[in-house]
C-alpha atoms as a PDB file:
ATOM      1  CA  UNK A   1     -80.598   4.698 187.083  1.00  0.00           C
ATOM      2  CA  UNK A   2     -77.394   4.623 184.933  1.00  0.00           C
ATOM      3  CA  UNK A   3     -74.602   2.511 186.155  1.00  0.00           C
ATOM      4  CA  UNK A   4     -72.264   3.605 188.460  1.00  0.00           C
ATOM      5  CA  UNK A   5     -69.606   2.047 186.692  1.00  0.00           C
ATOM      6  CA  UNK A   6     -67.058   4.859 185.147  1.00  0.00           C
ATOM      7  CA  UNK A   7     -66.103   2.970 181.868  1.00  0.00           C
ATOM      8  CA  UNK A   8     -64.692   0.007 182.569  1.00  0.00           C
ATOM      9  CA  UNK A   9     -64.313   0.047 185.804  1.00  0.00           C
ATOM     10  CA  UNK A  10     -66.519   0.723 189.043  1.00  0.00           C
ATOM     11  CA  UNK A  11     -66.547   4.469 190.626  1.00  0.00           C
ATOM     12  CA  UNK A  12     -66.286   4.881 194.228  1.00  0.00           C
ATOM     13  CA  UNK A  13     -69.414   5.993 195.519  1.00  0.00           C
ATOM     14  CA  UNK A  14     -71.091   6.799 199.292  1.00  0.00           C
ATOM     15  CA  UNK A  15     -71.622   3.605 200.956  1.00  0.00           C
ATOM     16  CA  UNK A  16     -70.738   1.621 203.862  1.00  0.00           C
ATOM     17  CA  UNK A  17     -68.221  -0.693 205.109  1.00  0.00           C
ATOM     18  CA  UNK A  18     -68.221  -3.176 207.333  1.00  0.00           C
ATOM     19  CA  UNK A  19     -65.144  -4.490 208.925  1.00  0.00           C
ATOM     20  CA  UNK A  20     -64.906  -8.216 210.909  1.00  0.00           C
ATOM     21  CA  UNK A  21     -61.691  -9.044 212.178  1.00  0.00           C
ATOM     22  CA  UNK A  22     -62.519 -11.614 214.167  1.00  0.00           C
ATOM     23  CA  UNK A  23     -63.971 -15.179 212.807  1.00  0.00           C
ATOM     24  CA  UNK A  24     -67.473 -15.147 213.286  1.00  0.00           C
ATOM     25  CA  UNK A  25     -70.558 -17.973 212.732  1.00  0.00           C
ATOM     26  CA  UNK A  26     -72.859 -17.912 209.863  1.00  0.00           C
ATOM     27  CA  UNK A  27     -70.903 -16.166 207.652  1.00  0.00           C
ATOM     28  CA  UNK A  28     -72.469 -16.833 204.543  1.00  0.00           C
ATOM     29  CA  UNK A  29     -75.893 -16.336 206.019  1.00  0.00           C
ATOM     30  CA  UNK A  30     -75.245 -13.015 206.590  1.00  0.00           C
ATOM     31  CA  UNK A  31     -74.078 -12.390 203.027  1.00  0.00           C
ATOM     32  CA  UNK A  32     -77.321 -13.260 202.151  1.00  0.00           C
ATOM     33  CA  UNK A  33     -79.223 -11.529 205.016  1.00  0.00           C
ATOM     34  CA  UNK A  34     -77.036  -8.015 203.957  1.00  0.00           C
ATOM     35  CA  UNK A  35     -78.248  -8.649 200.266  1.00  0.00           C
ATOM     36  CA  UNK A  36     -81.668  -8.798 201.395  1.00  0.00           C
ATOM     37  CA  UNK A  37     -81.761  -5.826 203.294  1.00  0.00           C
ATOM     38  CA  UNK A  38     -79.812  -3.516 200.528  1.00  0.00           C
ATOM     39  CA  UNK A  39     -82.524  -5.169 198.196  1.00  0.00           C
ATOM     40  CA  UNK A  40     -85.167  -4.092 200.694  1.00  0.00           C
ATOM     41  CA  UNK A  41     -84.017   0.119 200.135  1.00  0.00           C
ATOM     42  CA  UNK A  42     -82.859  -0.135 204.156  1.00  0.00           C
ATOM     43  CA  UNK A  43     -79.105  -0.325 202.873  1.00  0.00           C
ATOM     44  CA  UNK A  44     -76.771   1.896 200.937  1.00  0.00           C
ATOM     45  CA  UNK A  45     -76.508   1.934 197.728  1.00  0.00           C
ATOM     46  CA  UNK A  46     -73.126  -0.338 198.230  1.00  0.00           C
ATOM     47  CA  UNK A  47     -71.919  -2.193 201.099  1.00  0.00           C
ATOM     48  CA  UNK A  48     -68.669  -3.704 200.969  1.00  0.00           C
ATOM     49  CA  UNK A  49     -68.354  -5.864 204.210  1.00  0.00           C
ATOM     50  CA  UNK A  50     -64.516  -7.216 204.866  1.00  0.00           C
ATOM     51  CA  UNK A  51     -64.163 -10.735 206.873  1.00  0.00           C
ATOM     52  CA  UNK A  52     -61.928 -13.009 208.553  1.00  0.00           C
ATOM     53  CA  UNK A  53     -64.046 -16.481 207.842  1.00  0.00           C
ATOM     54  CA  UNK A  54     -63.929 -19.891 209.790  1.00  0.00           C
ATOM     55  CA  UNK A  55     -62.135 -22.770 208.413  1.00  0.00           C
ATOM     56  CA  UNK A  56     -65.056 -23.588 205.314  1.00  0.00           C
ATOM     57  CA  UNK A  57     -65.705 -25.268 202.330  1.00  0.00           C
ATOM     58  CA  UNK A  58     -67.789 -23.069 200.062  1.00  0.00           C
ATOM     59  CA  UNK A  59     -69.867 -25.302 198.174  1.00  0.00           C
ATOM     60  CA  UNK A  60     -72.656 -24.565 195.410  1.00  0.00           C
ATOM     61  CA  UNK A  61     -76.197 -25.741 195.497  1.00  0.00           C
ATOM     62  CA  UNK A  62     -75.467 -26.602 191.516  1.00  0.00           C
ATOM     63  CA  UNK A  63     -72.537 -29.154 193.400  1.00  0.00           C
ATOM     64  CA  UNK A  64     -74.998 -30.222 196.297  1.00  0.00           C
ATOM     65  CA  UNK A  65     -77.129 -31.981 193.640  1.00  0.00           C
ATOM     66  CA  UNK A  66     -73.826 -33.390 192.334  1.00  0.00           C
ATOM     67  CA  UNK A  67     -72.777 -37.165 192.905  1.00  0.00           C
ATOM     68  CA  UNK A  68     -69.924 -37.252 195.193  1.00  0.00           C
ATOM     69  CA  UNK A  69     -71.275 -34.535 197.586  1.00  0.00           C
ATOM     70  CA  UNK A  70     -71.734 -36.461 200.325  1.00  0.00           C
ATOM     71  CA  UNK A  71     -68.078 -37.725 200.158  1.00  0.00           C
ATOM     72  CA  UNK A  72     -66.772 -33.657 199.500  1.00  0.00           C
ATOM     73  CA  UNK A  73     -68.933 -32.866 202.160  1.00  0.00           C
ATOM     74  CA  UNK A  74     -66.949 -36.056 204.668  1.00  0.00           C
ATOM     75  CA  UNK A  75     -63.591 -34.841 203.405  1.00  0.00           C
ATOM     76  CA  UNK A  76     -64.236 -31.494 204.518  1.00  0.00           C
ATOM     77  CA  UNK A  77     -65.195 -32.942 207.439  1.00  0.00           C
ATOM     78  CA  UNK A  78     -62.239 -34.944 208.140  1.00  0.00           C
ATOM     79  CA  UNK A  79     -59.970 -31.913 207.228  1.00  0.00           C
ATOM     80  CA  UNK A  80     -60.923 -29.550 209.315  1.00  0.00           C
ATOM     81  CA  UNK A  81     -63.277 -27.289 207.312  1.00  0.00           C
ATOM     82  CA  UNK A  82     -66.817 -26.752 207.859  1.00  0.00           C
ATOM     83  CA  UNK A  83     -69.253 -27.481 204.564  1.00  0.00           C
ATOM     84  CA  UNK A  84     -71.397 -25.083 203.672  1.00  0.00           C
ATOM     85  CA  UNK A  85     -73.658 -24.340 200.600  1.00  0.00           C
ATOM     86  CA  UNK A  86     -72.941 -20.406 199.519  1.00  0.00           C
ATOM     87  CA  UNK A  87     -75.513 -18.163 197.910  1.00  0.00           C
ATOM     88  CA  UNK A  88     -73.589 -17.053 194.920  1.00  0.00           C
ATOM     89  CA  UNK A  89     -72.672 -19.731 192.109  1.00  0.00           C
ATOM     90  CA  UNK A  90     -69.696 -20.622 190.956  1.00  0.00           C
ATOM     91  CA  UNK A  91     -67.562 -23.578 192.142  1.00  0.00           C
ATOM     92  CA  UNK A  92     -66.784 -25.074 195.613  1.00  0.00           C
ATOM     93  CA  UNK A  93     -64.083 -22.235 196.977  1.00  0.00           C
ATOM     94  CA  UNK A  94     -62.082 -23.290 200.511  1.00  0.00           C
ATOM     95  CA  UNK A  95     -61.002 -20.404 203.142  1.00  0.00           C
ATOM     96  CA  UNK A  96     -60.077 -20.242 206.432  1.00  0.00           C
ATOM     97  CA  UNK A  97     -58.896 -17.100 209.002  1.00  0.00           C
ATOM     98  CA  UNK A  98     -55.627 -16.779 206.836  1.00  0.00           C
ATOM     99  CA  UNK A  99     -58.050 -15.441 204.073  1.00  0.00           C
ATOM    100  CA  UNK A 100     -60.086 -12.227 203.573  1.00  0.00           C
ATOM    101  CA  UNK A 101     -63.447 -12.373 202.352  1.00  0.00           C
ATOM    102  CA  UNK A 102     -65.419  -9.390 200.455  1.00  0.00           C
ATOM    103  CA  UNK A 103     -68.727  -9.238 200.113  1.00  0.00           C
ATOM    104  CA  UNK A 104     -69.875  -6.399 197.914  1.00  0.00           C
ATOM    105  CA  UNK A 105     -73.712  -5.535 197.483  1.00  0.00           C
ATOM    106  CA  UNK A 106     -75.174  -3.045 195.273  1.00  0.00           C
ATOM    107  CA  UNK A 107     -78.630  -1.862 194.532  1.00  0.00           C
ATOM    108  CA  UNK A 108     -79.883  -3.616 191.206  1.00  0.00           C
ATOM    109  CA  UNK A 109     -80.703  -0.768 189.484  1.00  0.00           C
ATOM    110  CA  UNK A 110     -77.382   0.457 190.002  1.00  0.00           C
ATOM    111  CA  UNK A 111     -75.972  -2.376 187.867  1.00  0.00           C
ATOM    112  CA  UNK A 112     -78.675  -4.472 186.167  1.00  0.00           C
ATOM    113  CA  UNK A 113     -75.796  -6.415 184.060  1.00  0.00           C
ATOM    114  CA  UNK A 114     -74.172  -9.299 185.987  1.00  0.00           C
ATOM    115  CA  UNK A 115     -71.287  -9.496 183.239  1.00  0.00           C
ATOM    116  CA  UNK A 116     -70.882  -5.688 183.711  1.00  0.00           C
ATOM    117  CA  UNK A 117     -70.284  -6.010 187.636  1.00  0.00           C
ATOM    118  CA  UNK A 118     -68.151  -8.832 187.097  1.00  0.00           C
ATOM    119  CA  UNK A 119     -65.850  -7.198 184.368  1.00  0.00           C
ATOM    120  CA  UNK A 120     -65.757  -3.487 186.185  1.00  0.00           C
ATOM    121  CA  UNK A 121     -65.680  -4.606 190.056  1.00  0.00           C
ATOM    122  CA  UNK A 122     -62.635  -6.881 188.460  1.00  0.00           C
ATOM    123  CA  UNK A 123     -60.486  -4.617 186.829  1.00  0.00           C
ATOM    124  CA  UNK A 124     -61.021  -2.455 190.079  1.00  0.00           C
ATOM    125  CA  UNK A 125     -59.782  -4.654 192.366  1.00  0.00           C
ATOM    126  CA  UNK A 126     -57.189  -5.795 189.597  1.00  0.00           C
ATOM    127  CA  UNK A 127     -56.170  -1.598 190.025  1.00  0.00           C
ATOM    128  CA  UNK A 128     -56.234  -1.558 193.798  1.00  0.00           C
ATOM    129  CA  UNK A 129     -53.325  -4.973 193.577  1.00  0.00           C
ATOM    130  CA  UNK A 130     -51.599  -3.343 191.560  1.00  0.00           C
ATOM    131  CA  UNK A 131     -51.155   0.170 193.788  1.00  0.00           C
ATOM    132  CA  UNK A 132     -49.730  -1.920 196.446  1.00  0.00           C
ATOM    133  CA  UNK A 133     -47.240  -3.605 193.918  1.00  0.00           C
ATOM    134  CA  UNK A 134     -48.905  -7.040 192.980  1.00  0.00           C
ATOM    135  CA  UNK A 135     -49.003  -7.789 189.523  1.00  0.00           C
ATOM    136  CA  UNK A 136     -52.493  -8.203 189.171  1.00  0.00           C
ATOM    137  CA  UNK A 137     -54.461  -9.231 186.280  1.00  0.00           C
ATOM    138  CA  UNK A 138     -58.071 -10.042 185.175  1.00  0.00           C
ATOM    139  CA  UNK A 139     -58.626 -13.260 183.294  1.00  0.00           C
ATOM    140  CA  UNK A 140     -58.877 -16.893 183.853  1.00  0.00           C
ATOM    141  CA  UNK A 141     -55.731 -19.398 184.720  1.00  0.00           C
ATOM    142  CA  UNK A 142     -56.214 -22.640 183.122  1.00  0.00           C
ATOM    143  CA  UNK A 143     -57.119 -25.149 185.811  1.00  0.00           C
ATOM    144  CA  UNK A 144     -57.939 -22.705 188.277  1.00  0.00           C
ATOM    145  CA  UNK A 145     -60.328 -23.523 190.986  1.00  0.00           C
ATOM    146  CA  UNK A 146     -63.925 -22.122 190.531  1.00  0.00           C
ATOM    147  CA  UNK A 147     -62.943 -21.424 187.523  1.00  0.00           C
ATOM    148  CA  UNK A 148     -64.032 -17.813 185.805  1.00  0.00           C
ATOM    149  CA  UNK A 149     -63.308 -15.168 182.837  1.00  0.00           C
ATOM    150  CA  UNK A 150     -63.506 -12.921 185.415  1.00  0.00           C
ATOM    151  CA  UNK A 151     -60.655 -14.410 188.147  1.00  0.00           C
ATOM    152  CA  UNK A 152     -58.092 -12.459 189.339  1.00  0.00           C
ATOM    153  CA  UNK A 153     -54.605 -13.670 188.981  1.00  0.00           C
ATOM    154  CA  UNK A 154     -51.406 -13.121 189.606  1.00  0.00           C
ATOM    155  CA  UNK A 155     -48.504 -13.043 186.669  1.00  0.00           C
ATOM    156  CA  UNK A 156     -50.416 -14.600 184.388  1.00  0.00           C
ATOM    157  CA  UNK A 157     -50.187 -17.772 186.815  1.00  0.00           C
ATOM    158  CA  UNK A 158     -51.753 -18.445 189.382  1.00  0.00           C
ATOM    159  CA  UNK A 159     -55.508 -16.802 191.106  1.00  0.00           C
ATOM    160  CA  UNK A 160     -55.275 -14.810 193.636  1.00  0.00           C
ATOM    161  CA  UNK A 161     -59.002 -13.803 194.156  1.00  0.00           C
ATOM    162  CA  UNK A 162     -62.160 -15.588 193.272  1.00  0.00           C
ATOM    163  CA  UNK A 163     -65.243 -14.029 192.394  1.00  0.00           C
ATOM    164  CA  UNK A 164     -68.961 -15.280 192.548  1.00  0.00           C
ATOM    165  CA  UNK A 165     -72.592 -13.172 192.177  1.00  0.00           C
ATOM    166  CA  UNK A 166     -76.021 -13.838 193.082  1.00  0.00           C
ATOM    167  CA  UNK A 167     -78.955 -11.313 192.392  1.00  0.00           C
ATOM    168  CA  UNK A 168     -82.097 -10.724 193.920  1.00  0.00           C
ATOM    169  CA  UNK A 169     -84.789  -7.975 192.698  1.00  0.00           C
ATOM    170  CA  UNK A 170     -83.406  -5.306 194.174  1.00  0.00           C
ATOM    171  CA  UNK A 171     -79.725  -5.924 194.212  1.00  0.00           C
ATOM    172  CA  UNK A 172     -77.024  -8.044 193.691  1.00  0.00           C
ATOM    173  CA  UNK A 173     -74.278  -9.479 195.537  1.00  0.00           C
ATOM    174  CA  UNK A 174     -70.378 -10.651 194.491  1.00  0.00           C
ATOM    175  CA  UNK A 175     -68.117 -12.468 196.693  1.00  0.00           C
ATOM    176  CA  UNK A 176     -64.222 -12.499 196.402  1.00  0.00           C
ATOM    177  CA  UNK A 177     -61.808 -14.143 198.536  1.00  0.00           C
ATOM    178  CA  UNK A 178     -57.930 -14.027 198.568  1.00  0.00           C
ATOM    179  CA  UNK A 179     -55.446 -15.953 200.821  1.00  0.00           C
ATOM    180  CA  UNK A 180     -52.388 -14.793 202.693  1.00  0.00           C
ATOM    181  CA  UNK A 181     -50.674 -17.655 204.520  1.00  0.00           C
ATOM    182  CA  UNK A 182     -49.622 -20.874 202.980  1.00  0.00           C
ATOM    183  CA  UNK A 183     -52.393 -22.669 201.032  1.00  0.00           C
ATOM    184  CA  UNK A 184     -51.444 -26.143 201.246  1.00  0.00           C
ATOM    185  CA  UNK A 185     -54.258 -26.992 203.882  1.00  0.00           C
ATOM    186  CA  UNK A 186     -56.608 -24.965 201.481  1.00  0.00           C
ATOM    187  CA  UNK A 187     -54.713 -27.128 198.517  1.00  0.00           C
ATOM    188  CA  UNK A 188     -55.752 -30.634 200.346  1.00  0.00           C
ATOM    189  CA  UNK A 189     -59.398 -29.930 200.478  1.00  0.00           C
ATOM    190  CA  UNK A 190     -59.861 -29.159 197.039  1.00  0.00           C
ATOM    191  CA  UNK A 191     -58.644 -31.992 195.637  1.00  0.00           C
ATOM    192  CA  UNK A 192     -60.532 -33.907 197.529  1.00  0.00           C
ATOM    193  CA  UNK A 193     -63.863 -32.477 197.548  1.00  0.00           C
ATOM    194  CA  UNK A 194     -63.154 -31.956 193.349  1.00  0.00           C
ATOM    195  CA  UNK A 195     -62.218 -35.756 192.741  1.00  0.00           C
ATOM    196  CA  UNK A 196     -65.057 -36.143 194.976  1.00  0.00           C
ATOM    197  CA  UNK A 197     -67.343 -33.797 192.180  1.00  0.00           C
ATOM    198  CA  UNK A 198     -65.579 -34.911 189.531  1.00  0.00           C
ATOM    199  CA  UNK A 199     -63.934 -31.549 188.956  1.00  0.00           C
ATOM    200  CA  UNK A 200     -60.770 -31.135 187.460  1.00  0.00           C
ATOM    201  CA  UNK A 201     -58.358 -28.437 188.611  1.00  0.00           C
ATOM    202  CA  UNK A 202     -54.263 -27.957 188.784  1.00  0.00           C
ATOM    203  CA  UNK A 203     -53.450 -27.329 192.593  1.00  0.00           C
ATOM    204  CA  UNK A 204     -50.652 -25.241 191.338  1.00  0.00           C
ATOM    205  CA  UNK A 205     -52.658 -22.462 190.277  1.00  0.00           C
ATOM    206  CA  UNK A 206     -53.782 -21.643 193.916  1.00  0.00           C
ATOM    207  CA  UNK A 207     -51.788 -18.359 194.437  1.00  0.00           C
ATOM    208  CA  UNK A 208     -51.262 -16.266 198.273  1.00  0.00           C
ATOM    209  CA  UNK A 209     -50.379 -12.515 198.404  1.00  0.00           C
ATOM    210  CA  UNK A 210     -47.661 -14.815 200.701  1.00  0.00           C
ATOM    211  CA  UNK A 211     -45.827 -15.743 197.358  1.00  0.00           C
ATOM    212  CA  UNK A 212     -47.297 -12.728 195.224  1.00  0.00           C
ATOM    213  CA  UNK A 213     -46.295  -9.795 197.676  1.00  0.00           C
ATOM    214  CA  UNK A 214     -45.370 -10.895 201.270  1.00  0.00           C
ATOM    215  CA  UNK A 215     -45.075  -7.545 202.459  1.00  0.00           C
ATOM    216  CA  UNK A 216     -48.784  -6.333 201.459  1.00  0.00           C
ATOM    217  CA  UNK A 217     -50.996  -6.703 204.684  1.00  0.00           C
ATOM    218  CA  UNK A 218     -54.819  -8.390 205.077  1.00  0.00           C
ATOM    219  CA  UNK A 219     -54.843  -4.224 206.272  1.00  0.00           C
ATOM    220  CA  UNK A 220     -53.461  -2.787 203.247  1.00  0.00           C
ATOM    221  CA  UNK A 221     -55.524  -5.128 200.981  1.00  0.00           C
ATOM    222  CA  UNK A 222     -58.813  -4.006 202.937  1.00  0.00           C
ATOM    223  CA  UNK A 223     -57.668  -0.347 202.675  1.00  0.00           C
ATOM    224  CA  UNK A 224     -57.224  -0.339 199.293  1.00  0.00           C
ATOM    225  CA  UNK A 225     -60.518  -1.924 198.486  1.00  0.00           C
ATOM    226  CA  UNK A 226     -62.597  -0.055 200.577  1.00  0.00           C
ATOM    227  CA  UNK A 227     -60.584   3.104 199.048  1.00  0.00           C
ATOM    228  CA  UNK A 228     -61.343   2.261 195.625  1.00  0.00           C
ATOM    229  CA  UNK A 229     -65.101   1.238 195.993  1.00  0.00           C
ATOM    230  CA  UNK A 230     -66.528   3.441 199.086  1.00  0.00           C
ATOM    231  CA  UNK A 231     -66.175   7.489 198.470  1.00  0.00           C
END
């Protein structure tokens, strides 16, 4: 199968979306439980599933074999934010219910490249910021957290959304989350859990649609992505 992809960027196609307002438990397990089954042929060719998340620490199995984990893991602890080892890579990531999280599957033969999905899901999302006035780009900010060629920032500045992948046979999964509130909380756990790793980042370079566009809505956001990814 030939990618669905339209040039450099992804085309909407039939799918399904899944909407969770409401914080719910095992979050990441069932990004990984909605991978399987799309890998499995009982899913749509793409899901994109849009959640509010619980108060979490994102954390890599890479970083879990890491000295220092067990202190990132007591700082998020002592914060307020549950640990948690994702299935995509990357680095640790912190959200909480000010944030929406994407998860966006897609059959494998539908886009056997990793580097592909991350470059064309990117500069769609980068489009769908940029209808609702955000000036969105693709590209990495130095000291960013989770740092990525494919991050989405704001002016240039700061990143506004983070993305991460992991593929099975069968399909493949990428993960994206963007804040909305303040993200000094988010900020605090961080630095500690990096120091922790060993990690360097800037804190400044944690961006909110808050600062970026304060009168977009977690609504808007959702509508646009599930508008520019689900026909």
């Amino acid at each position: 199968m030939t990618s669905v992809g339209s040039g450099d960027r992804l085309a909407p196609i039939p799918g399904a979306v899944i909407r969770q307002p409401s914080p719910e438990p095992d979050d990441l397990e069932r990004s990984g439980m909605l991978l399987r089954k799309v890998a499995s042929g009982e899913g749509p060719q793409r899901l994109l599933r849009l959640y509010t998340p619980t108060p979490t620490l994102a954390l890599t199995r890479r970083e879990s074999l890491m000295p220092g984990y067990d202190i990132a893991v007591a700082a998020a602890d002592r914060l307020g934010f549950a640990p948690a080892i994702r299935p995509t890579g990357g680095r640790a990531a912190a959200y909480d219910e000010s944030c929406l999280v994407f998860d966006l599957v897609e059959r494998e033969e539908a886009h056997a490249d990793p580097t592909a999905l991350f470059a064309q899901a990117g500069r769609t999302i980068v489009d769908a910021l940029r209808g609702l006035g955000v000036d969105a780009r693709l590209g990495e900010v130095p000291g960013e957290y989770c740092p990525g060629e494919y991050s989405i920032n704001a002016r240039g500045a700061v990143k506004l959304v983070g993305t991460s992948q992991r593929g099975v046979r069968g399909a493949r999964l990428l993960s994206g989350v963007l804040a909305f509130g303040p993200v000094d909380h988010l900020v605090a756990v961080l630095t500690e859990a990096n120091a922790a790793l060993g990690l360097v980042w800037d804190p400044r370079t944690f961006g909110s649609m808050l600062t970026e566009a304060p009168g977009v809505s977690r609504e808007d956001v959702e509508e646009a992505l599930a508008g520019a990814l689900i026909a």
